[in-house]
N, C-alpha and C. Protein backbone atom coordinates (compact mmCIF):
# COMPACT_ATOMS: atom_id res chain seq x y z
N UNK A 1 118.03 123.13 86.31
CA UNK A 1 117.44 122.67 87.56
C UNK A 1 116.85 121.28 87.35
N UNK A 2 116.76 120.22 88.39
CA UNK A 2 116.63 119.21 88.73
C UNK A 2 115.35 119.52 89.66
N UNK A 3 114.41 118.77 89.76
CA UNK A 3 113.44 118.37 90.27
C UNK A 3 112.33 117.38 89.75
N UNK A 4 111.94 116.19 90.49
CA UNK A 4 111.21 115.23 90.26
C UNK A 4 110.50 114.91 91.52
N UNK A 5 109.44 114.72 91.57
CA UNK A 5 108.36 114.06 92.87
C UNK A 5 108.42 112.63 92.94
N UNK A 6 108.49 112.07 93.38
CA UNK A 6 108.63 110.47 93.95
C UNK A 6 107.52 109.91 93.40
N UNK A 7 106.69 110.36 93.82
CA UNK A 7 104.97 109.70 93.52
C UNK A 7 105.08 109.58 92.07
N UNK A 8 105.29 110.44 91.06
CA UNK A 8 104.97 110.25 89.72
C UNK A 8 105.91 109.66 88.96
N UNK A 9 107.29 109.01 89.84
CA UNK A 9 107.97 108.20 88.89
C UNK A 9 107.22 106.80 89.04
N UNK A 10 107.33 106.39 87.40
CA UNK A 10 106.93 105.22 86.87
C UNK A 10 108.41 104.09 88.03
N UNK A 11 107.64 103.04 88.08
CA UNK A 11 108.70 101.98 88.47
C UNK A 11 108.83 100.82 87.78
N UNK A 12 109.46 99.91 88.08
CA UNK A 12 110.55 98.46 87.30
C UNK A 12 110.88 97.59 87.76
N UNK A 13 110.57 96.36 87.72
CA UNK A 13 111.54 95.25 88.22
C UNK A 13 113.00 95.26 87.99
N UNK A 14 114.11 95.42 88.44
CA UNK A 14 115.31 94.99 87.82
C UNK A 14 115.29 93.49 87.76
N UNK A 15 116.55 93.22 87.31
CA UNK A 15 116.97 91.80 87.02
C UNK A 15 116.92 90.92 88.36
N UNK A 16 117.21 91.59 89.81
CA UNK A 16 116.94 90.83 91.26
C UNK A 16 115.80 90.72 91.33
N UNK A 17 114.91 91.57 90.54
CA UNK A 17 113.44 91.06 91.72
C UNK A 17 112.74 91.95 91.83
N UNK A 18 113.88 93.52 92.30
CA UNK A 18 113.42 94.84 93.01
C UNK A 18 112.88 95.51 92.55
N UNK A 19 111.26 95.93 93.16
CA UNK A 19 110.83 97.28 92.25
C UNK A 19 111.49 98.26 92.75
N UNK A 20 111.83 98.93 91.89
CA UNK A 20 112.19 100.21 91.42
C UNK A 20 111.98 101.35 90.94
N UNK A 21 111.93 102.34 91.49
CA UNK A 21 111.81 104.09 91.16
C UNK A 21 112.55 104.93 90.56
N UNK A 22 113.42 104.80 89.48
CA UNK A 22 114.91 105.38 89.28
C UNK A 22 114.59 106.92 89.54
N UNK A 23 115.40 107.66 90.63
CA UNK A 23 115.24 109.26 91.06
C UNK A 23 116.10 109.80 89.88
N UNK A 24 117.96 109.49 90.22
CA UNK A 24 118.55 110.27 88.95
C UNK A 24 118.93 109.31 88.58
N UNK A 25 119.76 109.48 87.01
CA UNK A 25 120.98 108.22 86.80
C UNK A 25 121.04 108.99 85.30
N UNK A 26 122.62 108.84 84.97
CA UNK A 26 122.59 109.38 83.57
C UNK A 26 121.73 109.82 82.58
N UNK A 27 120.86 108.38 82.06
CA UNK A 27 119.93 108.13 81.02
C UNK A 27 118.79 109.77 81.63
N UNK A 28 118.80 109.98 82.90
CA UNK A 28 117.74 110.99 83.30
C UNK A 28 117.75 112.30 83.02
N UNK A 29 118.95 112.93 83.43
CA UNK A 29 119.56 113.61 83.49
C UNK A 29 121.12 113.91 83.78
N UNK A 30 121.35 114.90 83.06
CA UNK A 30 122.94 114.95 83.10
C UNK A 30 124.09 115.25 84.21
N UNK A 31 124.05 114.08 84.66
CA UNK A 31 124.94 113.74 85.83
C UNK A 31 125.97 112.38 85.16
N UNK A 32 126.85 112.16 85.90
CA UNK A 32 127.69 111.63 85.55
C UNK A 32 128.10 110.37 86.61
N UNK A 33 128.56 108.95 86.26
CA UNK A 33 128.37 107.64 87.00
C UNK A 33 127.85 107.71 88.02
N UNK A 34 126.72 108.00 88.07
CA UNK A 34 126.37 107.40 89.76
C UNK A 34 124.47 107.33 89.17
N UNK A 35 123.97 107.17 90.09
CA UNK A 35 122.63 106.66 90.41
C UNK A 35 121.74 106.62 91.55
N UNK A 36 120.73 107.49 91.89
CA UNK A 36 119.77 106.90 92.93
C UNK A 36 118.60 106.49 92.97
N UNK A 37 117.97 105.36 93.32
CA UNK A 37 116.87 104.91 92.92
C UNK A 37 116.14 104.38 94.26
N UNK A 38 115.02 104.41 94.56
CA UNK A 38 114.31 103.67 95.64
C UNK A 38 113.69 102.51 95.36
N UNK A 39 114.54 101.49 95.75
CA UNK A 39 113.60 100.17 95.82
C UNK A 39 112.73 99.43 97.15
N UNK A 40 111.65 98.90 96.26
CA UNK A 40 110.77 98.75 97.48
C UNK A 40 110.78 96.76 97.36
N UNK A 41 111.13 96.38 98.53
CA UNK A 41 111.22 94.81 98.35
C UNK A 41 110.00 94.42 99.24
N UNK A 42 108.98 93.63 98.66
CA UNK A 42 107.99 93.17 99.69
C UNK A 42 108.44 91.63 100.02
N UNK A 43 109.28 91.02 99.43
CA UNK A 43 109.50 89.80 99.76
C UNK A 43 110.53 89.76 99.84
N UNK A 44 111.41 89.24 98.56
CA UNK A 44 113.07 89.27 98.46
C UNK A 44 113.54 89.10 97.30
N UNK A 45 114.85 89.99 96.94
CA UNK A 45 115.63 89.95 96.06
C UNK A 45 116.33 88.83 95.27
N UNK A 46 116.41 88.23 94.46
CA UNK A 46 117.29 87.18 93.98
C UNK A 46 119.18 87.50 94.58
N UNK A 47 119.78 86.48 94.67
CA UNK A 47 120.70 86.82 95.00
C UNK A 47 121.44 87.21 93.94
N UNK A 48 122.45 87.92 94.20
CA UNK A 48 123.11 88.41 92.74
C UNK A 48 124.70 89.18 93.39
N UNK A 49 124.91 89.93 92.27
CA UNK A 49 126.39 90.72 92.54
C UNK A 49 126.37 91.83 91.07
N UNK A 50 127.47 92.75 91.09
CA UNK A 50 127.42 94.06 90.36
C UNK A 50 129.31 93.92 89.55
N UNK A 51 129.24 93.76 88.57
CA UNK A 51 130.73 93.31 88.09
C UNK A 51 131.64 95.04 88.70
N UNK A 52 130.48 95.39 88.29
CA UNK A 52 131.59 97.59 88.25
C UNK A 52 131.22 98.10 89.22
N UNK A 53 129.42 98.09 89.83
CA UNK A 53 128.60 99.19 90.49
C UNK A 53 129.10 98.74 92.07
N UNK A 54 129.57 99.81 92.65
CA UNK A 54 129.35 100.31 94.34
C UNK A 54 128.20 99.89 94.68
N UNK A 55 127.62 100.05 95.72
CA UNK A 55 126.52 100.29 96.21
C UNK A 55 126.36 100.67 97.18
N UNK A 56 125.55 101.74 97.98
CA UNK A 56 125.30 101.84 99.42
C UNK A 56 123.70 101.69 99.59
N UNK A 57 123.14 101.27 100.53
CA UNK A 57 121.77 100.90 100.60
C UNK A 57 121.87 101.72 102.04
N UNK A 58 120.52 103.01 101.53
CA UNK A 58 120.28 103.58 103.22
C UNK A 58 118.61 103.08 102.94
N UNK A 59 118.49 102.20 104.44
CA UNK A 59 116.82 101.25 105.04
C UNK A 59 116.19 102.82 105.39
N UNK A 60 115.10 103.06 104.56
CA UNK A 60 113.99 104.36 104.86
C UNK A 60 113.60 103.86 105.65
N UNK A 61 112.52 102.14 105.79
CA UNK A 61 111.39 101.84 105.97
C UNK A 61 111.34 100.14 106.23
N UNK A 62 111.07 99.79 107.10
CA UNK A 62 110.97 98.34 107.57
C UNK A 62 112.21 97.48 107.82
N UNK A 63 112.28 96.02 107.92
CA UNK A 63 112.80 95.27 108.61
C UNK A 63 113.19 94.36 107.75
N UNK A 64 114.22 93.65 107.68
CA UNK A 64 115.02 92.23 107.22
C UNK A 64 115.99 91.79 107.41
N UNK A 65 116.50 90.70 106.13
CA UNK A 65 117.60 90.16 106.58
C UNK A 65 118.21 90.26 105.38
N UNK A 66 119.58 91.04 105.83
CA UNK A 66 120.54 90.93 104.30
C UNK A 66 121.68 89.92 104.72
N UNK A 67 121.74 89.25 103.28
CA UNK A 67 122.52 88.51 102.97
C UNK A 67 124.19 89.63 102.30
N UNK A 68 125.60 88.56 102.68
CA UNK A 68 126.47 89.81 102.04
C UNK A 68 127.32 89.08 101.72
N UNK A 69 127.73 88.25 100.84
CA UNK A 69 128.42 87.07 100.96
C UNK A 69 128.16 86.05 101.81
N UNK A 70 128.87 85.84 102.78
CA UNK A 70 128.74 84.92 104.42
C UNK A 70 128.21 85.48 105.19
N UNK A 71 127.98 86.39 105.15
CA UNK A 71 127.58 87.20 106.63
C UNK A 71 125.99 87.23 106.19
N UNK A 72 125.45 87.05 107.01
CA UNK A 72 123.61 87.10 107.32
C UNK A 72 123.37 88.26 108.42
N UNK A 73 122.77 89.50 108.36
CA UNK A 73 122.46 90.10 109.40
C UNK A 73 121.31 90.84 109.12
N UNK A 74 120.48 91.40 109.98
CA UNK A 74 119.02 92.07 110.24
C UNK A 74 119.74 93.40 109.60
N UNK A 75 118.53 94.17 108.99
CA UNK A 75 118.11 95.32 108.54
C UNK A 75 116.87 96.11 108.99
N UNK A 76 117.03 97.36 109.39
CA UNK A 76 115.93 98.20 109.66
C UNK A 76 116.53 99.25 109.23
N UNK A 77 115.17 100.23 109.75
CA UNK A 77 114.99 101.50 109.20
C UNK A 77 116.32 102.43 109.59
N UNK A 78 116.88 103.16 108.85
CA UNK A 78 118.30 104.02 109.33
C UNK A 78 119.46 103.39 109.43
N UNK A 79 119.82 101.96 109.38
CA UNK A 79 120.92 101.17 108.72
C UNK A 79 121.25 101.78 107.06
N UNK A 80 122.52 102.09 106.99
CA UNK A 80 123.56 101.77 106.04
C UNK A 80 124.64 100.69 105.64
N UNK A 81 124.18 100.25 104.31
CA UNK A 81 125.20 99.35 103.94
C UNK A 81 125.68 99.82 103.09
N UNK A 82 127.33 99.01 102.82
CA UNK A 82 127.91 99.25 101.99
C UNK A 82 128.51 98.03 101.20
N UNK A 83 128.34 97.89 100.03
CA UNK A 83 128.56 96.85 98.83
C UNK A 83 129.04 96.84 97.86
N UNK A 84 130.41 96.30 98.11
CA UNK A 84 131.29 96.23 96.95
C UNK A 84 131.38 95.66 95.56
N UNK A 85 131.65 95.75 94.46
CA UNK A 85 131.48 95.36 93.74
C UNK A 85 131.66 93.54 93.74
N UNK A 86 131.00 92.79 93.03
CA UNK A 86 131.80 91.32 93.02
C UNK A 86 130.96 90.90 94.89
N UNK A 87 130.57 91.87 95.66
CA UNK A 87 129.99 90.80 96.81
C UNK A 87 128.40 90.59 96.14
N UNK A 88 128.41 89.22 96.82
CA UNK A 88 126.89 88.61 95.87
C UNK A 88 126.29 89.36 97.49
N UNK A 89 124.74 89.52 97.09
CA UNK A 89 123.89 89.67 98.08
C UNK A 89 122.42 89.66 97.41
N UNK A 90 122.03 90.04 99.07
CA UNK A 90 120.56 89.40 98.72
C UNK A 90 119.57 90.10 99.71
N UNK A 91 118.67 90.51 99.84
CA UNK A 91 117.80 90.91 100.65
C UNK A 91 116.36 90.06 100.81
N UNK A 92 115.61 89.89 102.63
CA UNK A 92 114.61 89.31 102.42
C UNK A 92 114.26 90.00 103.62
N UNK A 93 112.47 90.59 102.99
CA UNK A 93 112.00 91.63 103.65
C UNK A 93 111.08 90.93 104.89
N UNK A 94 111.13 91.16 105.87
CA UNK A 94 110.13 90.82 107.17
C UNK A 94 108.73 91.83 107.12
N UNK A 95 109.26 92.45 106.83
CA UNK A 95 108.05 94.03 106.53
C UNK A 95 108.85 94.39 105.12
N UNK A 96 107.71 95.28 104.91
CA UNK A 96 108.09 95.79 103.51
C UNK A 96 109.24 96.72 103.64
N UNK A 97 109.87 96.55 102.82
CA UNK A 97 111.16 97.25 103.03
C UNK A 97 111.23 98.41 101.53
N UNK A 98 111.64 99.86 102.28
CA UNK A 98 112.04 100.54 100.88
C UNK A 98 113.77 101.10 101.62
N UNK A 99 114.08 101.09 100.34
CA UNK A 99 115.65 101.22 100.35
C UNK A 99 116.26 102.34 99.43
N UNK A 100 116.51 103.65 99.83
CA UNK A 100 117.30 104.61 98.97
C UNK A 100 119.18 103.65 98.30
N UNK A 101 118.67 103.50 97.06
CA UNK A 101 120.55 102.32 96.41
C UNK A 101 120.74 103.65 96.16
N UNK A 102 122.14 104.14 96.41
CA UNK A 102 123.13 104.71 95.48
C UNK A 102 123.94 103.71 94.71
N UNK A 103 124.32 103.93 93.59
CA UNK A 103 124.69 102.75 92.89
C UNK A 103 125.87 103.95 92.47
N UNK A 104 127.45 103.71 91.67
CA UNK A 104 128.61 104.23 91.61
C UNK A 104 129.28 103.11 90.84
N UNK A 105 129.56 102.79 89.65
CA UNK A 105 128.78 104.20 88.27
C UNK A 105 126.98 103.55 88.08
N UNK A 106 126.47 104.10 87.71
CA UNK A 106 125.16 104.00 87.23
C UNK A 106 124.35 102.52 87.68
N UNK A 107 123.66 102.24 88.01
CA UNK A 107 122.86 100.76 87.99
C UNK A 107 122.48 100.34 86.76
N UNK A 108 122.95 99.44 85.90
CA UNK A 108 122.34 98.70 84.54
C UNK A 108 122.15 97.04 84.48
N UNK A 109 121.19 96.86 84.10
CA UNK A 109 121.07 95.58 84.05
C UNK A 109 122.04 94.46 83.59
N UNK A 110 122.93 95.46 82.84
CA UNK A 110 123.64 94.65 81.97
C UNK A 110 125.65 94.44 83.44
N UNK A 111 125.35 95.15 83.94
CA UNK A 111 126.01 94.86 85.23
C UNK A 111 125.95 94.04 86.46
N UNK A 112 124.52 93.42 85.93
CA UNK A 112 124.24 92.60 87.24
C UNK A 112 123.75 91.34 87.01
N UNK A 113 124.81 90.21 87.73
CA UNK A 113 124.61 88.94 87.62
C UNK A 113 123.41 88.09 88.65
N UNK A 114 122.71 87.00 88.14
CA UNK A 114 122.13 86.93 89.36
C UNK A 114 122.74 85.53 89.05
N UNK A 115 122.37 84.79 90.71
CA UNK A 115 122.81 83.58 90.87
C UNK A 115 121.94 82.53 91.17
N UNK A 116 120.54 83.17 91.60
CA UNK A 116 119.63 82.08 91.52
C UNK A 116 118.35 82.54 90.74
């Protein structure tokens, strides 16, 4: 059995910027490529990209603007994105923003480029 409370995970900057909550991901428990973690952006992410990792970003909580390559568009609460490997992006929060990432295979630092 699997169970963890939100509140008592420790969190992290990744390499963008984002604090971070890691829920599952390999290193946690034994599951296999994938990852979910809640990041909370009070400002904004560095821009960056994922050489391997998927991504889908479901908005829990507040308002912004994601960057996705070319495309610039608003984010709120109950938006899903989806992010392919190799697209650079970027997030910048209007309100504090928390974000459930599924990441596909795992989120590692060592997968993620940033660009500024």
């Amino acid at each position: 059995m699997y169970k963890r409370n939100l509140q008592e995970i420790e969190g992290f900057f990744t390499k963008d910027s984002s604090f971070v909550k890691e829920i599952i991901n390999p290193r946690i428990y034994n599951v296999k490529n994938y990852s979910i973690a809640l990041a909370i952006v009070k400002n904004e992410t560095k821009l960056h990209y994922h050489k391997t990792s998927e991504e889908i970003y479901l908005i829990l909580k507040g308002k912004g603007i994601m960057k996705l390559d070319d495309e610039t568009f608003e984010i709120k609460q109950g938006d899903v994105i989806l992010i392919k490997p190799y697209k650079k992006h970027k997030v910048i929060a209007k309100e504090e923003l928390h974000i459930l990432c599924f990441s596909h295979p795992s989120y590692s630092d060592e997968d993620t480029v940033c660009l500024e």
